[in-house]
Protein backbone atom coordinates (compact mmCIF):
# COMPACT_ATOMS: atom_id res chain seq x y z
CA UNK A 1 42.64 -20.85 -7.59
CA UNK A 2 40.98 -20.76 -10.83
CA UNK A 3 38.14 -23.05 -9.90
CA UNK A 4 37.91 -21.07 -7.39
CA UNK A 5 37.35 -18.12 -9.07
CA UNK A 6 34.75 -19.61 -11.44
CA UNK A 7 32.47 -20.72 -8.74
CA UNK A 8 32.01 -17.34 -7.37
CA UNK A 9 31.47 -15.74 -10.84
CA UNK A 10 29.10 -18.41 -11.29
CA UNK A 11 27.57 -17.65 -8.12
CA UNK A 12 27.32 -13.63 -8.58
CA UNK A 13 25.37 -14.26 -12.04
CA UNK A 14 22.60 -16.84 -10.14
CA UNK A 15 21.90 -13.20 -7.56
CA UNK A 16 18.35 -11.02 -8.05
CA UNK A 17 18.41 -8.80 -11.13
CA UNK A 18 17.43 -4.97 -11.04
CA UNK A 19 13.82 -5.05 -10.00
CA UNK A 20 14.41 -7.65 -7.19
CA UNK A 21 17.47 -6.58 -5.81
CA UNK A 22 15.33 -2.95 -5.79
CA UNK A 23 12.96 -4.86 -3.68
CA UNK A 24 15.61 -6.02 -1.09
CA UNK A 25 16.45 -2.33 -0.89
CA UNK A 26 12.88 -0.89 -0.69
CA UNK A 27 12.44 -3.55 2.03
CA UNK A 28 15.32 -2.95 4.25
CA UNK A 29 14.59 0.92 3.85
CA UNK A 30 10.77 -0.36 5.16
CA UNK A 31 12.86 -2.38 7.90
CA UNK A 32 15.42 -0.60 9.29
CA UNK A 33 15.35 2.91 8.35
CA UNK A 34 14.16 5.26 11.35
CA UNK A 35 13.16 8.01 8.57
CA UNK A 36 10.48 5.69 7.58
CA UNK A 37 8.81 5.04 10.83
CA UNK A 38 9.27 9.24 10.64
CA UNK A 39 6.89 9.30 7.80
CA UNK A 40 4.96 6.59 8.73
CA UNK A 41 4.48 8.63 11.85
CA UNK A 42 4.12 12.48 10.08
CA UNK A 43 0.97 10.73 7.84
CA UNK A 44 -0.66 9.75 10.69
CA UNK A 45 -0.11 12.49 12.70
CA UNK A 46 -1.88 14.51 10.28
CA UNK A 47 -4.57 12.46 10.10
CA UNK A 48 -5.11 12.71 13.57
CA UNK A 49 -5.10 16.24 13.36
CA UNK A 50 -7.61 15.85 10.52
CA UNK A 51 -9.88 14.03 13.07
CA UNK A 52 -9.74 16.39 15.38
CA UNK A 53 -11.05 19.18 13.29
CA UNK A 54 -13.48 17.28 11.54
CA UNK A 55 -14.90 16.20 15.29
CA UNK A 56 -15.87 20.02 15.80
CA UNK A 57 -17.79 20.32 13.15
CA UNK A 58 -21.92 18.89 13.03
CA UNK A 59 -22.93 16.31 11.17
CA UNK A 60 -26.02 14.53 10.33
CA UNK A 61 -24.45 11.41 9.65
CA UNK A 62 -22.25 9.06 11.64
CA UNK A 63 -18.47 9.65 10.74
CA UNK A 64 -16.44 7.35 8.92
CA UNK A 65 -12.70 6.53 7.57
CA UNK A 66 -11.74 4.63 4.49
CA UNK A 67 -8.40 3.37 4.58
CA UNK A 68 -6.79 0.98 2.10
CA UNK A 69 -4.69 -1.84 3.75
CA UNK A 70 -1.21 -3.35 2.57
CA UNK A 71 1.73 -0.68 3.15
CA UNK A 72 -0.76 1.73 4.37
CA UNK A 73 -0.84 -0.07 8.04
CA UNK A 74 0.20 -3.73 7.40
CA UNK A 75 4.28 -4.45 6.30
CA UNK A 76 4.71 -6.54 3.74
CA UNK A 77 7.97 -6.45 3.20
CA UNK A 78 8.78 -9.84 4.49
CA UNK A 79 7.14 -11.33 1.20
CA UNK A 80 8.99 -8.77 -0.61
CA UNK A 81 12.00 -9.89 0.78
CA UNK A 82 11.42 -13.43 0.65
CA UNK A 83 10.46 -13.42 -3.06
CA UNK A 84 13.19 -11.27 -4.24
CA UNK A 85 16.23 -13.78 -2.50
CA UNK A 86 14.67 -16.14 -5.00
CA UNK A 87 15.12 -13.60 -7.72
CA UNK A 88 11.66 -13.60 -7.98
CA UNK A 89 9.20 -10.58 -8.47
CA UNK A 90 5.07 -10.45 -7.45
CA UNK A 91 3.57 -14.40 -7.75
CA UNK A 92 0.23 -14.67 -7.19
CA UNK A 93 0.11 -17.80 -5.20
CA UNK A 94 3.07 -17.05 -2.92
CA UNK A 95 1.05 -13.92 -1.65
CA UNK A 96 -1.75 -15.63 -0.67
CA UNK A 97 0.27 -17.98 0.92
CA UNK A 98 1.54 -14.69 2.75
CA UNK A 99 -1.71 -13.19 3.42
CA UNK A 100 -3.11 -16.94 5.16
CA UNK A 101 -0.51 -16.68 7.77
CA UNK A 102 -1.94 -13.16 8.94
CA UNK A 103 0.94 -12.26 9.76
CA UNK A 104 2.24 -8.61 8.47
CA UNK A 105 3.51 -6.64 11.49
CA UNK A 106 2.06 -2.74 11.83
CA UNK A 107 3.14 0.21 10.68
CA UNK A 108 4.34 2.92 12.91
CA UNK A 109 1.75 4.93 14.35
CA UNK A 110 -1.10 3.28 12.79
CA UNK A 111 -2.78 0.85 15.42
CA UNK A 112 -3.07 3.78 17.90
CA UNK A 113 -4.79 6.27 15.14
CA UNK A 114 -7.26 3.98 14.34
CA UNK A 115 -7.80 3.34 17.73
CA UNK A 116 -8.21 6.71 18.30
CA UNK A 117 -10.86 7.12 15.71
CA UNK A 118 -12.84 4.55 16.84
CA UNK A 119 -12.94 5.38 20.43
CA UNK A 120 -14.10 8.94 18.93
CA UNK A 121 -17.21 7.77 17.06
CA UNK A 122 -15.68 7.08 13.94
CA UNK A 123 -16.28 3.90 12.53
CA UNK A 124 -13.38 2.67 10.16
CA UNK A 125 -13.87 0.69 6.64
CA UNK A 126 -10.86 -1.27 5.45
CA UNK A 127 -11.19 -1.36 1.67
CA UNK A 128 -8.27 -3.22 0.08
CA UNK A 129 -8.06 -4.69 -3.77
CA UNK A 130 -6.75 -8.31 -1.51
CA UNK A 131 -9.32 -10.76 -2.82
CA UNK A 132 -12.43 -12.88 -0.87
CA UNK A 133 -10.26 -15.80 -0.87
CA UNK A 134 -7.63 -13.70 1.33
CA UNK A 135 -10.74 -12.89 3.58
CA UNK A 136 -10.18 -15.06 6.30
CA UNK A 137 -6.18 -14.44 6.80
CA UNK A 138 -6.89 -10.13 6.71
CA UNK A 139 -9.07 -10.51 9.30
CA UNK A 140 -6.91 -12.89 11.21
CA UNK A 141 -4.25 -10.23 10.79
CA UNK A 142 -6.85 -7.54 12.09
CA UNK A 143 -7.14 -9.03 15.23
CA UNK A 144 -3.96 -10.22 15.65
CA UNK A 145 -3.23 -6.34 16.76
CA UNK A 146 -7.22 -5.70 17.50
CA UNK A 147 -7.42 -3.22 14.90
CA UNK A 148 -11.27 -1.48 15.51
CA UNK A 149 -14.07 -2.65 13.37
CA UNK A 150 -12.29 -5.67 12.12
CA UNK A 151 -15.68 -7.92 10.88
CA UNK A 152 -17.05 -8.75 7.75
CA UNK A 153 -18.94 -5.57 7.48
CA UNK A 154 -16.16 -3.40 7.54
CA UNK A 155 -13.56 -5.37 5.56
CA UNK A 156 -14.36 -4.48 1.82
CA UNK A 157 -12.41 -6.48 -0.43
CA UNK A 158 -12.26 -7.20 -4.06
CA UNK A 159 -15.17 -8.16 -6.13
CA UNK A 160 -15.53 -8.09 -10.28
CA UNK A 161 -13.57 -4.80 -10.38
CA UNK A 162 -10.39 -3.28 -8.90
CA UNK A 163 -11.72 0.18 -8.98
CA UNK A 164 -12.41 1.18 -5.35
CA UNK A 165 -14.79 3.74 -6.30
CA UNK A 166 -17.88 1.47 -6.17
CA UNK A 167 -17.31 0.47 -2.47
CA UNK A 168 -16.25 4.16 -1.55
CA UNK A 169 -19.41 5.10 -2.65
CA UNK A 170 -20.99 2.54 -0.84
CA UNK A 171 -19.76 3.86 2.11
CA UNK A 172 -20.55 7.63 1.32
CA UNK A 173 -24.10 6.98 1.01
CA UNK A 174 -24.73 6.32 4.87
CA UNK A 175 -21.61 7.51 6.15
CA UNK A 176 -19.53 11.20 6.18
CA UNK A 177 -16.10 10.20 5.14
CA UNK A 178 -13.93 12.26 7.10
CA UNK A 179 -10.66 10.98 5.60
CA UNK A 180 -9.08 8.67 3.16
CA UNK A 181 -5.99 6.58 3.66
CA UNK A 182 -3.39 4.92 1.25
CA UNK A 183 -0.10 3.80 -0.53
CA UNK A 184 -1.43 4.30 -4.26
CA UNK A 185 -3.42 6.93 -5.50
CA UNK A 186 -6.19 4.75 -6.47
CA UNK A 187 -7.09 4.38 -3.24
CA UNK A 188 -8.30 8.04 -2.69
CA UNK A 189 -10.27 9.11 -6.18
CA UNK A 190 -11.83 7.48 -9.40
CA UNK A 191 -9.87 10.73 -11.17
CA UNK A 192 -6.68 8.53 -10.77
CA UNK A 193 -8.57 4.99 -12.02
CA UNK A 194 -7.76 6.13 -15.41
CA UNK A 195 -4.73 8.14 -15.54
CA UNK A 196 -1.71 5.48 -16.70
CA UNK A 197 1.54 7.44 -17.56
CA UNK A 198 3.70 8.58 -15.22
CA UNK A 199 3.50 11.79 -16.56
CA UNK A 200 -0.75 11.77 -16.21
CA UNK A 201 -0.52 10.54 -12.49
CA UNK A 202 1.45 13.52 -11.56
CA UNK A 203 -0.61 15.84 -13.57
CA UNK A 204 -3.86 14.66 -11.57
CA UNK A 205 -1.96 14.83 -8.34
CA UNK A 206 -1.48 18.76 -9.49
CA UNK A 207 -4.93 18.76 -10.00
CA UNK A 208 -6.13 17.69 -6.96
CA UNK A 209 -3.18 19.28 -4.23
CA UNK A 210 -5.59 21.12 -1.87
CA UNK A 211 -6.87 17.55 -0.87
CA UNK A 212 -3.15 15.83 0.07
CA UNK A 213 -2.69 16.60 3.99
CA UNK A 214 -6.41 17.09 4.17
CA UNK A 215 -8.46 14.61 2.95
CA UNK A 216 -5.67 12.72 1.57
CA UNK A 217 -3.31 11.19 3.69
CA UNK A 218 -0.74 8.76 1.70
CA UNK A 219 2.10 6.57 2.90
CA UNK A 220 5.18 5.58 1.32
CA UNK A 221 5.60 2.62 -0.67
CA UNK A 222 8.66 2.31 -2.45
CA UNK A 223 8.43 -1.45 -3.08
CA UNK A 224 5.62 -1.24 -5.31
CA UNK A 225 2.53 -0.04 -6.63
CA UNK A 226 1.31 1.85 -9.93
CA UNK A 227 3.79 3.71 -10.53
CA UNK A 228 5.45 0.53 -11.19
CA UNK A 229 2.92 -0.62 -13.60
CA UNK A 230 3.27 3.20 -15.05
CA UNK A 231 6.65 2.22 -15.74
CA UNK A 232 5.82 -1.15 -17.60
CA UNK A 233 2.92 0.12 -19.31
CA UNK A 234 0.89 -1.86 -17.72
CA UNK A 235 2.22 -5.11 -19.30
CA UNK A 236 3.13 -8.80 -18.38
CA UNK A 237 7.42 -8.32 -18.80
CA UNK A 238 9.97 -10.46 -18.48
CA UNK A 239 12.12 -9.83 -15.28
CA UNK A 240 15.09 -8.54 -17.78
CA UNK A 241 11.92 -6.24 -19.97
CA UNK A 242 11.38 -4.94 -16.57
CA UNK A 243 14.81 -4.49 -15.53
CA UNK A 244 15.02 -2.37 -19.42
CA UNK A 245 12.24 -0.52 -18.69
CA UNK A 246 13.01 0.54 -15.14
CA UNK A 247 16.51 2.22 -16.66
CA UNK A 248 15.10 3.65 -19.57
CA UNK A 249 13.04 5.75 -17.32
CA UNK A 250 15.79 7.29 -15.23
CA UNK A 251 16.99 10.45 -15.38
CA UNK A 252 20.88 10.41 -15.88
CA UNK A 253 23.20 13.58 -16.67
């Protein structure tokens, strides 16, 4: 009986620490939890909406959305979840292993919006920080659902910079950008490029609250993102520094 017992001690100190076990629960929330799709489904909703009023009024330019494209209308929580069983966080290599198979399912309500934009004259550019070596899998992924405007032209990935603000801008110059799409708030302004803290993100978001619901639509993404990095100041940690830093940041009574 004692052996016994020490093999399953044994075995309970090999399992995920904090930050991948948070992943596992991020990811089954992503998975299985109906109040997801819910949001999933609200954001998009809205954005529809958004469309719809932005199609009354004149233009002089063709109409265009910029949407950003892991866990804003492509699950990844399959890597997630396959990474954290190994007690493993964010490796660069496995993900693009990941993004080759083109393979992340759809988020709800997202395939028919952009659909919808399309068949309404409104031409859709997927900029995402993936980089040109993941070119060939996003687009395989694209199709895989035939998501609208899935070519070269349209997929805008990253170059020398992860700043988005250069390829938005891109875009603005030919195009009216009706809306904006996205998990992380880089993906909407260059106000939030250089805002690090916690405590600075949420102060820009303040600054900039008649745009969320408007211009802004955002998803949820409780896996990861810079709000993450917020917490580790933007540094290469250990799994148990991150683990530290992740409780040191929570509010307890």
């Amino acid at each position: 009986m004692a052996c016994t017992g020490s093999k399953k001690i044994a075995s309970s100190t090999s399992l995920p620490g904090l930050v991948p076990n948070g992943k596992l629960w991020a990811s089954v929330y992503e998975q299985k939890a109906a109040e997801y799709k819910a949001l999933c489904l609200q954001a998009y909703n809205i954005a529809r909406f958004r469309l719809d009023e932005a199609l009354k009024q004149p233009t002089q330019r063709p109409r265009a959305i910029i949407t950003d494209i892991d866990e804003t209308f492509l699950d990844n929580s399959p890597f997630a979840v396959h990474m954290a069983l190994q007690g493993k966080d964010y490796e660069a290599d496995s993900w693009n292993k990941w993004t080759a198979k083109g393979e992340a399912d759809t988020l709800t309500g997202a395939l028919s919006f952009f659909k919808y934009a399309a068949d309404h004259n409104t031409e859709v550019y997927y900029v995402s920080n993936r980089k040109q070596s993941e070119r060939a899998g996003t687009l395989q992924n694209l199709r895989r659902y035939q998501f609208p405007f899935a070519d070269d032209q349209h997929l805008l990935l990253r170059l020398d910079v992860s700043s988005k603000e250069p390829r938005r801008q891109q875009i603005t110059a030919t195009y009216d950008v009706i809306l904006l799409l996205g998990d992380n708030l880089t993906d909407f302004s260059v106000v939030f490029d250089n805002v690090k803290t916690n405590g600075d993100r949420a102060a820009a978001v303040q600054q900039q609250t008649a745009e969320f619901g408007k211009k802004f639509i955002v998803l949820p993404n409780p896996g990861y993102g810079n709000w993450e990095d917020a917490i580790y100041g933007y540094s290469a940690l250990t799994m148990a520094q991150k683990d530290s830093a992740v409780k040191s940041n929570l509010k307890n009574y």
